[in-house]
Protein backbone atom coordinates (compact mmCIF):
# COMPACT_ATOMS: atom_id res chain seq x y z
CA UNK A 1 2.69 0.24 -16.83
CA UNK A 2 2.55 3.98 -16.98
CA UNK A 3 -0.97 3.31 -18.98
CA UNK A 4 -1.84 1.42 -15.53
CA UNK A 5 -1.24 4.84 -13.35
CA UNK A 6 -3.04 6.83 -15.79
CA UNK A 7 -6.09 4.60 -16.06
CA UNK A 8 -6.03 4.12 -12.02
CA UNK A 9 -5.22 8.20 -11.07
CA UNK A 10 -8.58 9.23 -13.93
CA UNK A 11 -10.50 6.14 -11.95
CA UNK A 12 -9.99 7.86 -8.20
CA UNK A 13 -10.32 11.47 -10.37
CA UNK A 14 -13.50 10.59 -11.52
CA UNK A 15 -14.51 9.46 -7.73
CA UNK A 16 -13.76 12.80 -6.53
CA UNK A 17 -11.20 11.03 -4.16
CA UNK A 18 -7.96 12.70 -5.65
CA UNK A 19 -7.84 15.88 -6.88
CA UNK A 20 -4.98 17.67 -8.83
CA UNK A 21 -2.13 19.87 -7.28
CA UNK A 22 0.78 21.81 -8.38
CA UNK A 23 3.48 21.75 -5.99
CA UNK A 24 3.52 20.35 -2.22
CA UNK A 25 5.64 18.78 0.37
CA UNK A 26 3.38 16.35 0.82
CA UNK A 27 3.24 14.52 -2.71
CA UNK A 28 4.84 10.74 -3.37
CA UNK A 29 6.39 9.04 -5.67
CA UNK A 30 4.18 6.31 -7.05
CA UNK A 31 4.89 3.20 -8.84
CA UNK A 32 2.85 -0.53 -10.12
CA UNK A 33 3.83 -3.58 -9.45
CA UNK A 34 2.63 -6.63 -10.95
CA UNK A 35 0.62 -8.77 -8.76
CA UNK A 36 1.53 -12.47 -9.31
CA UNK A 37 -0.32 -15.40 -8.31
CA UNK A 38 0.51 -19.58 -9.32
CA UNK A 39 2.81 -20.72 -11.85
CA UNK A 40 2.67 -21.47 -15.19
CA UNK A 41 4.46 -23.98 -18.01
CA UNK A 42 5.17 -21.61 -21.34
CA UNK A 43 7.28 -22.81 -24.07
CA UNK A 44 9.93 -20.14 -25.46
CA UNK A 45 11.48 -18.80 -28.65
CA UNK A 46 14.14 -21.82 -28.78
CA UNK A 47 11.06 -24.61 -28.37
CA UNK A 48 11.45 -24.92 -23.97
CA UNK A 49 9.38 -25.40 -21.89
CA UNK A 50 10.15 -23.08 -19.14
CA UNK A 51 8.20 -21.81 -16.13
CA UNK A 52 6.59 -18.73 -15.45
CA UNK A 53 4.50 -16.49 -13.37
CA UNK A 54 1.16 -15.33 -13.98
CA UNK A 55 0.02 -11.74 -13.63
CA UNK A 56 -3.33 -11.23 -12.45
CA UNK A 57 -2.91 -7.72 -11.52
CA UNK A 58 -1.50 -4.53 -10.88
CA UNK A 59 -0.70 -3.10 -7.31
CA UNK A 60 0.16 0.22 -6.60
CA UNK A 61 2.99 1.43 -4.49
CA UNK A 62 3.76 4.45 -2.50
CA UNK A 63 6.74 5.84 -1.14
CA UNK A 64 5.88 7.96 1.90
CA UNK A 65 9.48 8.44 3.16
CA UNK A 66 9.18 12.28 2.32
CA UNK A 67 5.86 12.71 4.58
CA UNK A 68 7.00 10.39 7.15
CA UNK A 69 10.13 12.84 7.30
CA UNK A 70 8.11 16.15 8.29
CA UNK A 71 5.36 14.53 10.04
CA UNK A 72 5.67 15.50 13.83
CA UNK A 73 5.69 12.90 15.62
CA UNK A 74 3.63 11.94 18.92
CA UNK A 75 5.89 10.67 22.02
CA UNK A 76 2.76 8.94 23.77
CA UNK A 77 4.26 5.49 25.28
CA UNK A 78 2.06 2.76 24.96
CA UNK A 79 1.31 1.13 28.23
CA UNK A 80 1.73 -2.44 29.01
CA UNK A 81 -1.01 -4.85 28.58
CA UNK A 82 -0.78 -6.15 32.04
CA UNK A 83 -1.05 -2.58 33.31
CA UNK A 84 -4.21 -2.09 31.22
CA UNK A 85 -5.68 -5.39 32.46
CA UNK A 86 -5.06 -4.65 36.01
CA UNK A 87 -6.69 -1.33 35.39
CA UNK A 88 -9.87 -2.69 33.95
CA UNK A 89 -10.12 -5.60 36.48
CA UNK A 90 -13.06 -5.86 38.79
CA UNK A 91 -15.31 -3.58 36.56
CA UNK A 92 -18.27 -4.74 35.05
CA UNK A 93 -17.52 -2.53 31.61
CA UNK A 94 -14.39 -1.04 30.39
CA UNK A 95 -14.12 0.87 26.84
C-alpha cells in the first residue's frame, strides 16, 4: 500500500497540485483503502472454495480532525426554506 501513496503523492507532484512542506499545523494523516466492488468464488490452500472480494482500486483517505480543530468557525444560521420562499415570492427573478 505504501507503494500506492508514493505513486499517487509523485502523480499530484508532478501536476504541480501538491507541493512539499516541512512542518505545519495544517498537514493530515493519510491512508489507502482498497476499493472493492462484486464478489468472487476462489479456491484456497486446503482445496475450498471460498468467497471473496475483488479489488479494483485504491481510495485515499484523509483525516482532517486536526484542521477541523483550529479552523474558526462561522456562526451564520441558515434560514428556513419557507422563509426564503416567502422572500422570493412574487418576483419575477431571484438569485
Amino acid at each position: 500500500m505504501q507503494e500506492v501513496v508514493r505513486a499517487e503523492v509523485l502523480k499530484l507532484f508532478q501536476a504541480d497540485i501538491i507541493y512539499p512542506i516541512s512542518d505545519s499545523p495544517w498537514v493530515s494523516p493519510t491512508q489507502v483503502v482498497a476499493k472493492k466492488s462484486g464478489i468472487t468464488v476462489v479456491q484456497n490452500d486446503k482445496g475450498e472454495v471460498v468467497s471473496t472480494r475483488l479489488t479494483l482500486g485504491w481510495k485515499g483517505c484523509i483525516d482532517y480532525q486536526k484542521l477541523n480543530a483550529i479552523t474558526r468557525k462561522d456562526h451564520f444560521p441558515l434560514p428556513f426554506i419557507d422563509q426564503v420562499l416567502e422572500r422570493v415570492s412574487g418576483h419575477p427573478f431571484y438569485c
